[in-house]
C-alpha atoms as a PDB file:
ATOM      1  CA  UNK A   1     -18.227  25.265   5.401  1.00  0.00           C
ATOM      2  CA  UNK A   2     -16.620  22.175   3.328  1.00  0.00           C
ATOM      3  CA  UNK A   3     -18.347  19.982   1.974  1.00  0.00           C
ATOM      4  CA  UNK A   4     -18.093  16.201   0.358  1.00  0.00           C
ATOM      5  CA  UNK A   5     -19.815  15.105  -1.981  1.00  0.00           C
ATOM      6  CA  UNK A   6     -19.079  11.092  -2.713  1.00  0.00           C
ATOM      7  CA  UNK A   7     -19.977  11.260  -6.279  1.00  0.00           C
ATOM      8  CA  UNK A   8     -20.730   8.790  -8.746  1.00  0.00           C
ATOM      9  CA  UNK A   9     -18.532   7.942 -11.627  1.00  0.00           C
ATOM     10  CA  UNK A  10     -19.856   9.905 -14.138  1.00  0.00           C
ATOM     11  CA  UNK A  11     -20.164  12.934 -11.856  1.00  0.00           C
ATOM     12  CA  UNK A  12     -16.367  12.744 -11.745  1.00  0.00           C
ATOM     13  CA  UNK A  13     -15.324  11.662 -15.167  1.00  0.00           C
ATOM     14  CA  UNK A  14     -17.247  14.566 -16.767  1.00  0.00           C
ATOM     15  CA  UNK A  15     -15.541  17.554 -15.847  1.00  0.00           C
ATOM     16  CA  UNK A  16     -11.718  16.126 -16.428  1.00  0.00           C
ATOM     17  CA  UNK A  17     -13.287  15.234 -20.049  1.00  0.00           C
ATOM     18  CA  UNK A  18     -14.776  18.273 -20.809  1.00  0.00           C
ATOM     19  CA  UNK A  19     -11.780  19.997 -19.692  1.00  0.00           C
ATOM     20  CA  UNK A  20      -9.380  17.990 -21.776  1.00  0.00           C
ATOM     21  CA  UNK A  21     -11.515  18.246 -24.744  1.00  0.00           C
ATOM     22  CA  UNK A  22     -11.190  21.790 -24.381  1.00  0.00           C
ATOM     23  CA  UNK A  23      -7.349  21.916 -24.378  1.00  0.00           C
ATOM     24  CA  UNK A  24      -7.520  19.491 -27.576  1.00  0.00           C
ATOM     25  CA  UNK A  25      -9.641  21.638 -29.337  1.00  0.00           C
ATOM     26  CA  UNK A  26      -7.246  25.059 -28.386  1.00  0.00           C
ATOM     27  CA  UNK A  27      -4.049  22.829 -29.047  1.00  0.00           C
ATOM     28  CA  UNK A  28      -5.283  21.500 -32.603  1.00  0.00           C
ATOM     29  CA  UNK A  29      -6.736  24.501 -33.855  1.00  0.00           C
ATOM     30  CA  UNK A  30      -8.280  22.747 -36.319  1.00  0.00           C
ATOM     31  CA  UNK A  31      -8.664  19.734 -38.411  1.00  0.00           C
ATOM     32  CA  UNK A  32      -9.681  16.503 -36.933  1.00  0.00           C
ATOM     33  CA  UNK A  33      -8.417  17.387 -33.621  1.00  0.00           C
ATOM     34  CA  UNK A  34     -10.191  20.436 -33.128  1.00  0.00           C
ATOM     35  CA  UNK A  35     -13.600  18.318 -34.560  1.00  0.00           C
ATOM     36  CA  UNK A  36     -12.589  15.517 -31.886  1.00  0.00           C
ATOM     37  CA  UNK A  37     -12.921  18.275 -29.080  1.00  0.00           C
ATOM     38  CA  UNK A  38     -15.450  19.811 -29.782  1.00  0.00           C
ATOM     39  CA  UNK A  39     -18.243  16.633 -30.191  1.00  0.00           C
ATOM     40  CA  UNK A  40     -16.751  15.677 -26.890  1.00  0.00           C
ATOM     41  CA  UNK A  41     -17.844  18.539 -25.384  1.00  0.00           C
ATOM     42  CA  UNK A  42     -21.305  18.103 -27.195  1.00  0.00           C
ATOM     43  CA  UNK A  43     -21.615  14.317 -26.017  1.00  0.00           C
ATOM     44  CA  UNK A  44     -20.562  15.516 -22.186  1.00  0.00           C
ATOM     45  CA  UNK A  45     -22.865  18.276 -22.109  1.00  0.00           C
ATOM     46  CA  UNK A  46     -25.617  16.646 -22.852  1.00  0.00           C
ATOM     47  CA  UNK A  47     -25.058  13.766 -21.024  1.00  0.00           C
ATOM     48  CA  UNK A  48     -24.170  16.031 -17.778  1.00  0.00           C
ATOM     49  CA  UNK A  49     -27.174  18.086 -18.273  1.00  0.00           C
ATOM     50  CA  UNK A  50     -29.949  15.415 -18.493  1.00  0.00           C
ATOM     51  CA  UNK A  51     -28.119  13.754 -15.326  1.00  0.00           C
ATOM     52  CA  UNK A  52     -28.164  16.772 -13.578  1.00  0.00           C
ATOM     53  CA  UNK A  53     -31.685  17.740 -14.352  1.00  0.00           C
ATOM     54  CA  UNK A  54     -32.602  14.250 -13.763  1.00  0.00           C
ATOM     55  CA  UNK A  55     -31.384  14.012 -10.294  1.00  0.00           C
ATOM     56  CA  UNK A  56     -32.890  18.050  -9.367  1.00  0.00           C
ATOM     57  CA  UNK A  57     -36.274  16.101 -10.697  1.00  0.00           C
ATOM     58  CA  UNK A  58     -36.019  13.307  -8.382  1.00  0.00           C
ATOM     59  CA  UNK A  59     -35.188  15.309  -5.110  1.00  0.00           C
ATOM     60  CA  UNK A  60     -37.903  17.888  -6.148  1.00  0.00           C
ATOM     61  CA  UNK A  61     -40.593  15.290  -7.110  1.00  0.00           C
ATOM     62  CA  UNK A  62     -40.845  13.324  -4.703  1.00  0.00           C
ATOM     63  CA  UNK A  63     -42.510  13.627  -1.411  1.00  0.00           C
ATOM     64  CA  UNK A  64     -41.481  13.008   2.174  1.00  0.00           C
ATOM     65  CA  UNK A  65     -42.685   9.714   3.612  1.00  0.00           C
ATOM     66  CA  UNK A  66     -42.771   8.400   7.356  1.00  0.00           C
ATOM     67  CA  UNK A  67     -40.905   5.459   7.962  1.00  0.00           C
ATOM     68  CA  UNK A  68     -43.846   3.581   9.741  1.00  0.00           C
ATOM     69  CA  UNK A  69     -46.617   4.565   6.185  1.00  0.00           C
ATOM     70  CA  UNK A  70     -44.002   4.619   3.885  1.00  0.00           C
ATOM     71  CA  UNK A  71     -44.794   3.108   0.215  1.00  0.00           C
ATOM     72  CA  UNK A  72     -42.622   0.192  -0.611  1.00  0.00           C
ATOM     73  CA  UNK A  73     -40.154   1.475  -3.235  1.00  0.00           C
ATOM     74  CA  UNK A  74     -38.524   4.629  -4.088  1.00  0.00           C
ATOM     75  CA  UNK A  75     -38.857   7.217  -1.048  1.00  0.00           C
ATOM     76  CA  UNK A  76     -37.905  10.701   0.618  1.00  0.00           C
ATOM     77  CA  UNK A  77     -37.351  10.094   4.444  1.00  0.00           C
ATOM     78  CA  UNK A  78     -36.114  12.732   6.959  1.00  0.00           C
ATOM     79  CA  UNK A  79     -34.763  12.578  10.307  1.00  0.00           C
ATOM     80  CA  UNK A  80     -32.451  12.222  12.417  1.00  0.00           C
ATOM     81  CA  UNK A  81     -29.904   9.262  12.807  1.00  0.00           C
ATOM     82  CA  UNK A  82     -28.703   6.611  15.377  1.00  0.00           C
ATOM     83  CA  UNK A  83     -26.407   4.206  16.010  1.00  0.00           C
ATOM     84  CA  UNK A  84     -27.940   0.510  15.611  1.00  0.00           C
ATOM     85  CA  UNK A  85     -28.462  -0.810  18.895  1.00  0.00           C
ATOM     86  CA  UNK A  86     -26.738   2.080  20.354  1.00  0.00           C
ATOM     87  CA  UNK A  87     -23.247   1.258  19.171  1.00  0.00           C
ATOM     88  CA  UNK A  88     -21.680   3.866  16.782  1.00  0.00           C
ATOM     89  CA  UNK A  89     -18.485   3.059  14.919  1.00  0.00           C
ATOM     90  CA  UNK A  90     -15.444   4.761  16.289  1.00  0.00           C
ATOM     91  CA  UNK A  91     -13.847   7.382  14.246  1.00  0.00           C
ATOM     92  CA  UNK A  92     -10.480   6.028  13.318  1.00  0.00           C
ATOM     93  CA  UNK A  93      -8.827   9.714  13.636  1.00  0.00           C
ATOM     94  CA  UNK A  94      -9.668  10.714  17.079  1.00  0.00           C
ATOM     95  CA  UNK A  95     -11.654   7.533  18.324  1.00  0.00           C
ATOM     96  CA  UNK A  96     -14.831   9.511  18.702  1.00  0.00           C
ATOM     97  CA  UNK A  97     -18.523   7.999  18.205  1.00  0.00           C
ATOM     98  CA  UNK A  98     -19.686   8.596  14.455  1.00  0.00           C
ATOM     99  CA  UNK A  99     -22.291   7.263  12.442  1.00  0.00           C
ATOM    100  CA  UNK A 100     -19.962   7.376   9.422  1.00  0.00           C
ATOM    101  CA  UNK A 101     -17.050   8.777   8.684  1.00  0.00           C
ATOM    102  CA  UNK A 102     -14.950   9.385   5.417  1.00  0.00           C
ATOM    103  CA  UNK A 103     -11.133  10.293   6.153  1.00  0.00           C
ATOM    104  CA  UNK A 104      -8.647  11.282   3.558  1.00  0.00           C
ATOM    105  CA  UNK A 105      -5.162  10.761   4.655  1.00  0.00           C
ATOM    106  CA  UNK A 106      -2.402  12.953   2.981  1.00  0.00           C
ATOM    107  CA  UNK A 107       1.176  13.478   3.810  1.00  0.00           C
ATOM    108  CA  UNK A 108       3.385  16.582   3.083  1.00  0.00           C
ATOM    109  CA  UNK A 109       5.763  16.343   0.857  1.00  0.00           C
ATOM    110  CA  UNK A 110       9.572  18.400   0.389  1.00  0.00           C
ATOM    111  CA  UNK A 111       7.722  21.250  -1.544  1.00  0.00           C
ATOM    112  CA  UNK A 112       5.198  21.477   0.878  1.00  0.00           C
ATOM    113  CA  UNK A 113       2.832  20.081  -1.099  1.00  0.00           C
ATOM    114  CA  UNK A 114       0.150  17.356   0.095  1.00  0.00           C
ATOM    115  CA  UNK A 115       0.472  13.918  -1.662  1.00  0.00           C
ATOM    116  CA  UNK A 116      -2.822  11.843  -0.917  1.00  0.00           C
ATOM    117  CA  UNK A 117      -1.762   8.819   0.558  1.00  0.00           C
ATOM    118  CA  UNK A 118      -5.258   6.887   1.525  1.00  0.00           C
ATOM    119  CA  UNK A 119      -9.267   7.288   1.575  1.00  0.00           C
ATOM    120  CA  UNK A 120     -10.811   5.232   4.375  1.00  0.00           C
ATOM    121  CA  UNK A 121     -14.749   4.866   4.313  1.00  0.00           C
ATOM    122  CA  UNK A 122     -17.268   3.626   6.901  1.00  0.00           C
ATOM    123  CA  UNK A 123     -19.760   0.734   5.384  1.00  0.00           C
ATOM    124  CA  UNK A 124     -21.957   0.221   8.853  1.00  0.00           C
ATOM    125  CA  UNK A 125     -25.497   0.763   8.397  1.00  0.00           C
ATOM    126  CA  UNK A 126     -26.832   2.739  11.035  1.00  0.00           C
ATOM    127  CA  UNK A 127     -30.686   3.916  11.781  1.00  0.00           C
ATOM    128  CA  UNK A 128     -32.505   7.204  10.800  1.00  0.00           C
ATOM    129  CA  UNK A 129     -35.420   7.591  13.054  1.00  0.00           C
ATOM    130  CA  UNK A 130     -38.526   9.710  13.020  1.00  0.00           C
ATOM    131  CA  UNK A 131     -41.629  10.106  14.804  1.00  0.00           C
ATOM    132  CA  UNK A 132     -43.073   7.021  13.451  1.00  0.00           C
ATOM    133  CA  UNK A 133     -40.537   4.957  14.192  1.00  0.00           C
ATOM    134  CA  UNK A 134     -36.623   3.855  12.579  1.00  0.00           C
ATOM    135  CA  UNK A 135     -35.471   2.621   9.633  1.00  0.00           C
ATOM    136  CA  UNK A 136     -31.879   1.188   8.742  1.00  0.00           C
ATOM    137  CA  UNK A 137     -30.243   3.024   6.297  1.00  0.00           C
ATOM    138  CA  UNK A 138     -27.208   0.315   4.602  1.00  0.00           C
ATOM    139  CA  UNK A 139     -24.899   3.778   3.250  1.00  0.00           C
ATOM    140  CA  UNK A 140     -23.245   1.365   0.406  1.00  0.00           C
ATOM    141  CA  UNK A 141     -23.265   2.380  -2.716  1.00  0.00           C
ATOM    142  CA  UNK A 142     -24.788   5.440  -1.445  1.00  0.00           C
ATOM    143  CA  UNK A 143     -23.481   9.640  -2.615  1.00  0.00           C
ATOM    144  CA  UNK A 144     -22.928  11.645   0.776  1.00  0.00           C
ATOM    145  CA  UNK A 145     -23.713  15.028   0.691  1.00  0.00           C
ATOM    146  CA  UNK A 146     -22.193  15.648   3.995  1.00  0.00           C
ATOM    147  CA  UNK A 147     -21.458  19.470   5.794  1.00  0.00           C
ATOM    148  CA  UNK A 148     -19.297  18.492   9.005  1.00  0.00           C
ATOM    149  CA  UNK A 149     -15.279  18.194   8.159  1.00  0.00           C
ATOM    150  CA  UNK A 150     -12.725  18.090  10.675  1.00  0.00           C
ATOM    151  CA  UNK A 151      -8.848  18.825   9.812  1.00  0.00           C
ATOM    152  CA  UNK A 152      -6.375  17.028  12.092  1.00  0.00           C
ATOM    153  CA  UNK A 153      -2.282  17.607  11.212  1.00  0.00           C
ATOM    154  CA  UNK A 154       0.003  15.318  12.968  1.00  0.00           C
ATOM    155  CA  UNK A 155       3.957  15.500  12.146  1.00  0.00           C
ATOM    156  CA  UNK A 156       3.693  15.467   8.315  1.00  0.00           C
ATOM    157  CA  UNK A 157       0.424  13.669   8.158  1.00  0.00           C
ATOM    158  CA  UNK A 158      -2.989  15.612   7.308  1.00  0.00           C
ATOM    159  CA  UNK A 159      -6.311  13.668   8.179  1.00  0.00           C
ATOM    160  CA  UNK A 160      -9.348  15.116   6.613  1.00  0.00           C
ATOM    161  CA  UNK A 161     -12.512  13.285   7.949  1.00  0.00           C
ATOM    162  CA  UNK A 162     -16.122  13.905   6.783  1.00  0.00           C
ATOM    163  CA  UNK A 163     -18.804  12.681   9.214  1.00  0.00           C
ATOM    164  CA  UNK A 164     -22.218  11.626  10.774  1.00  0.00           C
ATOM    165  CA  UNK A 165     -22.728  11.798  14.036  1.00  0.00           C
ATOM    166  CA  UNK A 166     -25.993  10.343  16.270  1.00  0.00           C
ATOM    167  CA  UNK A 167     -28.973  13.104  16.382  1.00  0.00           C
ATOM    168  CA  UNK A 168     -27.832  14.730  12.650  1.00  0.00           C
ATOM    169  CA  UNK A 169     -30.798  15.522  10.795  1.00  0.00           C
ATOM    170  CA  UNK A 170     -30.711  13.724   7.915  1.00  0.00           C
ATOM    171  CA  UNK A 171     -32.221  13.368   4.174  1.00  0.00           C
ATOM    172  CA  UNK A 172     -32.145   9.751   2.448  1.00  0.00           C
ATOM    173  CA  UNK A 173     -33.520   9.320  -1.427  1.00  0.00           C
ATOM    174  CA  UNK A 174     -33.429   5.747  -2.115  1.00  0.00           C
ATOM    175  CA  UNK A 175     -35.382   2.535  -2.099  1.00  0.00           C
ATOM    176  CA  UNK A 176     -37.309   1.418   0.854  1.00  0.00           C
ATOM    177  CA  UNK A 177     -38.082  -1.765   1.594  1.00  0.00           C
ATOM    178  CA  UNK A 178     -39.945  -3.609   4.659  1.00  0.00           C
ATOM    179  CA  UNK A 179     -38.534  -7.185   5.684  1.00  0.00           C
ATOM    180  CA  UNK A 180     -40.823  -9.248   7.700  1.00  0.00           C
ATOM    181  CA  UNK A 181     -37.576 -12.036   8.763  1.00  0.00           C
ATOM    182  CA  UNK A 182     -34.230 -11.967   9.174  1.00  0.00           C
ATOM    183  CA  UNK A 183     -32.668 -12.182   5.457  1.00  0.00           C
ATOM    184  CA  UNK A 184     -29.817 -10.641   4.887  1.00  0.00           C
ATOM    185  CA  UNK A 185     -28.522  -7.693   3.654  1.00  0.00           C
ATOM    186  CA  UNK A 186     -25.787  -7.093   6.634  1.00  0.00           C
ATOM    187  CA  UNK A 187     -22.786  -8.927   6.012  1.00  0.00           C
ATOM    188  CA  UNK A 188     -21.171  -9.917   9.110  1.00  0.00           C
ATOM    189  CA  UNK A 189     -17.891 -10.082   7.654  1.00  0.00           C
ATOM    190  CA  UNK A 190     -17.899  -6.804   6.781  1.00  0.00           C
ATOM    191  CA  UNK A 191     -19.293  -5.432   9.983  1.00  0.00           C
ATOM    192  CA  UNK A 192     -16.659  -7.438  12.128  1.00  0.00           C
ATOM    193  CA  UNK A 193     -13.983  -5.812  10.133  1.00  0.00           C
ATOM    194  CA  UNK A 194     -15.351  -2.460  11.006  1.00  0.00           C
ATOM    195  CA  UNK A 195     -16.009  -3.008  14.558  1.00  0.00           C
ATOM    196  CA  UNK A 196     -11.995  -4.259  14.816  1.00  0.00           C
ATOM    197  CA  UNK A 197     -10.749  -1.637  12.958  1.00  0.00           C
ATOM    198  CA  UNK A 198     -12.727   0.626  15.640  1.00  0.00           C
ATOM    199  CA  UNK A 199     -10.995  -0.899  18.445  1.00  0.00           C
ATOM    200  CA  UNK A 200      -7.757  -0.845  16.535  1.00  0.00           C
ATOM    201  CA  UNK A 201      -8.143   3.199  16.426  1.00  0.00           C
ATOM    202  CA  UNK A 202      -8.046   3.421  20.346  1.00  0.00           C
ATOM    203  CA  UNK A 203      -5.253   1.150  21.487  1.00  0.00           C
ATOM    204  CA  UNK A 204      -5.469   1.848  24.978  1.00  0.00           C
ATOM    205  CA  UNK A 205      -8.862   0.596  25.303  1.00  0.00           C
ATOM    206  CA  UNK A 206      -8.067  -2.121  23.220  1.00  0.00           C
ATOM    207  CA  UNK A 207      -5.245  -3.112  25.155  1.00  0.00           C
ATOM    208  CA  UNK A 208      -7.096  -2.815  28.817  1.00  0.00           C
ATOM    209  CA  UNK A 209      -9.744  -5.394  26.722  1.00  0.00           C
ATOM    210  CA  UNK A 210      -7.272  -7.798  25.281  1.00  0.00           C
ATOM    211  CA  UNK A 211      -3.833  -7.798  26.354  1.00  0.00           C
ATOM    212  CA  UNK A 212      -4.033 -10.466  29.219  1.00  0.00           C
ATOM    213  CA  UNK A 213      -0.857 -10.801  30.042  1.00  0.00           C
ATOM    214  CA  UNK A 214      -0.010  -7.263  30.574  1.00  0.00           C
ATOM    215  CA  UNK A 215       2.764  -6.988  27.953  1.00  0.00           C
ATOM    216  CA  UNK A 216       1.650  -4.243  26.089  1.00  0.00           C
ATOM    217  CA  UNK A 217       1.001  -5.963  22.935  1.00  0.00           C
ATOM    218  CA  UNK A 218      -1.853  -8.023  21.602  1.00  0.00           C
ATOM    219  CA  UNK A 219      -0.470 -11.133  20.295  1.00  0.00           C
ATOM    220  CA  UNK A 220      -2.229 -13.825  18.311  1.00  0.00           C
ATOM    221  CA  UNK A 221      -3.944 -15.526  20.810  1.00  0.00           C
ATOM    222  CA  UNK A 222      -5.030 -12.419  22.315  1.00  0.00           C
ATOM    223  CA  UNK A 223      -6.001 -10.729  18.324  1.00  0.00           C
ATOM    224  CA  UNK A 224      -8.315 -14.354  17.730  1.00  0.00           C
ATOM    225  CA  UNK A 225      -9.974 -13.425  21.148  1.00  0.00           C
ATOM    226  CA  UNK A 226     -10.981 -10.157  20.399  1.00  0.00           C
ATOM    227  CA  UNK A 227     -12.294 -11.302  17.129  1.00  0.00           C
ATOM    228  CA  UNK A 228     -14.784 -13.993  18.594  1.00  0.00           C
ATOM    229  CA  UNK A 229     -15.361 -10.642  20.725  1.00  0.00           C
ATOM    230  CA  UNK A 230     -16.516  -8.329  17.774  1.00  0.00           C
ATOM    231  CA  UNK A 231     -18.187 -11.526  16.706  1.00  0.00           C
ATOM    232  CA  UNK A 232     -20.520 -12.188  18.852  1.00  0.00           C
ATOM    233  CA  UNK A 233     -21.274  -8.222  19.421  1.00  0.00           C
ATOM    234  CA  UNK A 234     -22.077  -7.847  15.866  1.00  0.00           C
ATOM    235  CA  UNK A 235     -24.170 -10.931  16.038  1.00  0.00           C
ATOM    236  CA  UNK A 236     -26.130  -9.110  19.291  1.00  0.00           C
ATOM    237  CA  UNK A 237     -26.466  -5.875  17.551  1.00  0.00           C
ATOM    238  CA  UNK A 238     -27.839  -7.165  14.186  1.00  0.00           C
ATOM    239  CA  UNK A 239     -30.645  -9.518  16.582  1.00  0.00           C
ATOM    240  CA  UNK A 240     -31.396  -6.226  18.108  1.00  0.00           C
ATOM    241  CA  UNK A 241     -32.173  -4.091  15.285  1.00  0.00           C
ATOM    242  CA  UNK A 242     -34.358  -7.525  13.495  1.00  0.00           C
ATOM    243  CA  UNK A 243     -36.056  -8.307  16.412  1.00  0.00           C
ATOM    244  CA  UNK A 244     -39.158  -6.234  15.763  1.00  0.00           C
ATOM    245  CA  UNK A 245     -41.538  -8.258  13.322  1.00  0.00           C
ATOM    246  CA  UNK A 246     -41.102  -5.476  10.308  1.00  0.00           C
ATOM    247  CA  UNK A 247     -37.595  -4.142   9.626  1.00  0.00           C
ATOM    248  CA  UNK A 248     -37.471  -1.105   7.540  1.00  0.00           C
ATOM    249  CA  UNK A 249     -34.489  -0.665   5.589  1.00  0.00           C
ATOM    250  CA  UNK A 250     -33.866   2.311   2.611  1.00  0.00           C
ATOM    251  CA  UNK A 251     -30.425   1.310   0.714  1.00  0.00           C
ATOM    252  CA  UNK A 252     -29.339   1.811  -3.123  1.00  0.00           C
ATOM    253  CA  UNK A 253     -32.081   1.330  -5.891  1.00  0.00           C
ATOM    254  CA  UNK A 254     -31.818  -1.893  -8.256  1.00  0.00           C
ATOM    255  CA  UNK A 255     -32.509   0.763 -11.721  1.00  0.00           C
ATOM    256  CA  UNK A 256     -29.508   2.697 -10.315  1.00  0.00           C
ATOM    257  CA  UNK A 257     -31.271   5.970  -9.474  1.00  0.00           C
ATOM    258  CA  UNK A 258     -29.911   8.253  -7.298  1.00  0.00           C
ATOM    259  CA  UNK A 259     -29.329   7.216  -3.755  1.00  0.00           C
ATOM    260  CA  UNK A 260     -28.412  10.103  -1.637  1.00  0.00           C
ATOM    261  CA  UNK A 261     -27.973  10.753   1.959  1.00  0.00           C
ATOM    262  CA  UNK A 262     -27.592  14.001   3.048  1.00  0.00           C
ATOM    263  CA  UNK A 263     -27.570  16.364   6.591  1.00  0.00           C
ATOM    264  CA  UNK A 264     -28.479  19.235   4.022  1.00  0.00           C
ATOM    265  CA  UNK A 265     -31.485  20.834   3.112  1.00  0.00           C
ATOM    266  CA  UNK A 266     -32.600  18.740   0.015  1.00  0.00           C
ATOM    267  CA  UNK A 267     -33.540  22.354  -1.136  1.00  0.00           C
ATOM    268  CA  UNK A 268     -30.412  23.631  -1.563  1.00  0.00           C
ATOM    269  CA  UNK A 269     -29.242  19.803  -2.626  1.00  0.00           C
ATOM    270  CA  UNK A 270     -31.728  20.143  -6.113  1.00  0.00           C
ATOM    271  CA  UNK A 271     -30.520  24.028  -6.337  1.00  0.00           C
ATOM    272  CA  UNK A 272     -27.115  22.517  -6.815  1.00  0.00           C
ATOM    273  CA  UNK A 273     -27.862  20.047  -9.202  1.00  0.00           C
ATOM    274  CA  UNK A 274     -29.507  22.838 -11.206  1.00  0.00           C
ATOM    275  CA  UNK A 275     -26.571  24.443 -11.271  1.00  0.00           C
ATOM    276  CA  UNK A 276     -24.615  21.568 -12.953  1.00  0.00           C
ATOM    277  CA  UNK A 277     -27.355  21.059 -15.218  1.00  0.00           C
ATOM    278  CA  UNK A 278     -26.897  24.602 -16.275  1.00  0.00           C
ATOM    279  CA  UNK A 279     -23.063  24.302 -16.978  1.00  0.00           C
ATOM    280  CA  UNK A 280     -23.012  21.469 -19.027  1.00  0.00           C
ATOM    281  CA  UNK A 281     -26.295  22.616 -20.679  1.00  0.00           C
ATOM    282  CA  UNK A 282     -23.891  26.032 -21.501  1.00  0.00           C
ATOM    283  CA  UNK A 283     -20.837  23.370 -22.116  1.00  0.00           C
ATOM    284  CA  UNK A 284     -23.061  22.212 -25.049  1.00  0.00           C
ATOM    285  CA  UNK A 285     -24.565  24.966 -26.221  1.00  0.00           C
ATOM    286  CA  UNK A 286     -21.306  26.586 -26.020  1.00  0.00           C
ATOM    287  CA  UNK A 287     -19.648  23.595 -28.386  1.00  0.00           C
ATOM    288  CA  UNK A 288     -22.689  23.718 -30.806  1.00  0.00           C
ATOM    289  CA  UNK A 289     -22.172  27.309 -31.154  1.00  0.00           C
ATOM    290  CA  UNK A 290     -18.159  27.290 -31.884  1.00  0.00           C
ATOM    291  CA  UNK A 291     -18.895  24.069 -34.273  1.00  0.00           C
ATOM    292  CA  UNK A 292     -21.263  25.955 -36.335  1.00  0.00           C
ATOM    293  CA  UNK A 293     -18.315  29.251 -36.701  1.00  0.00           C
ATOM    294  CA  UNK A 294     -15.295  26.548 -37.218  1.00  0.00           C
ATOM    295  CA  UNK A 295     -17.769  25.158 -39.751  1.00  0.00           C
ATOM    296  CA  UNK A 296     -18.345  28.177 -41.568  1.00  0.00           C
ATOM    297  CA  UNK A 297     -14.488  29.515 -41.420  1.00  0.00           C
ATOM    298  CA  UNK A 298     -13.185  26.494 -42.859  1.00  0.00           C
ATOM    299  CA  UNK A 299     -11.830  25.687 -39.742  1.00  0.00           C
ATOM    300  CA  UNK A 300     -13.203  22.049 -39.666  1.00  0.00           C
END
């Protein structure tokens, strides 16, 4: 089973430093080189380890709320999700419903070797419901843990696509809030752009809703009309989902700790996590360890 993990910055500058403060250290030998490596790989360690350990903590510690008691703040919620106001976004690969989707486009080169040529994401909140009632979940900023990949080759083109679809069961760490008015945090802008871009992805149906004079192109004219379109749908589904006099909404915390959604068991999620913690807690130890025998060679 693949998986994707949309990690955070550090998450992916760790490794690649660790790994070329390794070679630096072998390449050197010694000297200040060999020094330079090697308090690299003490600095990344440790840094990678608390992280690690810090985010195993979080999932671990604390407990699962429902939506409709929920404590304002950071939260646990499980359930399972849904489109807001019943309209999912449409895969751009095969036009399907999704929740969200992440698609990595790659084309084959002479060698037979896949260059990466683009990495679309899905920014539309959608809802995760469960008995107590929903809650919006806004996915930006957000690290998907996410099980379901789908491969699709066409001529030279790979399309790798990692998605949510409505009834997933789901696992969101973040920070919950409950708005009592309309105020804000969808940005129509953005979800016009993702509603076109849906449309874009199945032409036929986009060309039975638009083309009006049967060419079998959308022109300008035509383009501006199905924008006032997504418009004014977007505008419908976001007075849908604030209609109710309390909106619950969990998005990315303020103090930046981790915001995860998941359709994993959170159980397995923290195992991982251990798991880093223990290699870069090694990583260190490991660098302490050849620092102290460099040391006492002469080596450094």
């Amino acid at each position: 089973m693949l998986v994707q993990l949309r990690h955070t910055p550090t998450d992916i500058v760790l490794p690649f430093v660790q790994f070329g403060a390794v070679v630096l250290a072998l390449s050197t030998g010694e000297g200040p080189g060999a020094a330079a490596g090697l308090g690299v790989l003490l600095v990344t360690g440790l840094v990678g380890w608390k992280r690690a350990l810090r985010h195993a903590r979080l999932i671990a510690d604390t407990p699962t709320s429902r939506i409709a008691s929920a404590a304002q703040g950071y939260t646990e919620l499980r359930g399972r999700g849904q489109p807001i106001g019943g309209t999912p976004v449409l895969s751009p690969v095969n036009g399907l419903p999704v929740l969200w989707y992440r698609v990595l486009v790659e084309e084959r080169q002479r060698d037979g070797k896949w260059k990466r040529e683009s990495l679309d994401e899905s920014h539309a909140s959608f809802l995760l419901e469960d008995a107590s009632g929903p809650c919006v979940v806004d996915p930006e900023g957000a690290d998907l843990m996410i099980r379901r990949c789908d491969i699709v080759h066409r001529d030279n083109m790979r399309y790798t696509q990692w998605s949510l679809i409505r009834h997933d069961r789901l696992y969101v760490l973040g920070d919950f809030a409950t708005l009592g008015s309309v105020n804000t945090d969808f940005d129509l802008s953005a979800q016009v752009r993702e509603l076109l871009a849906s449309w874009k992805a199945d032409q036929p149906g986009l060309l039975a809703r638009f083309d009006l004079d049967g060419n079998g192109q959308i022109d300008i004219r035509e383009w501006e009309l199905a924008r006032a379109q997504a418009r004014r749908e977007v505008r419908r589904l976001q007075a849908e989902a604030l209609a109710a006099p309390e909106l619950h909404v969990i998005r990315r915390p303020a103090d930046k700790r981790l915001f995860l959604i998941s359709d994993r068991d959170p159980e397995q999620i923290g195992r991982n996590y251990r798991w880093q913690a223990g290699f870069h807690a090694c990583v260190f130890l490991g660098a302490a360890a050849a620092g102290a025998w460099f040391v006492q060679i002469g080596v450094i």
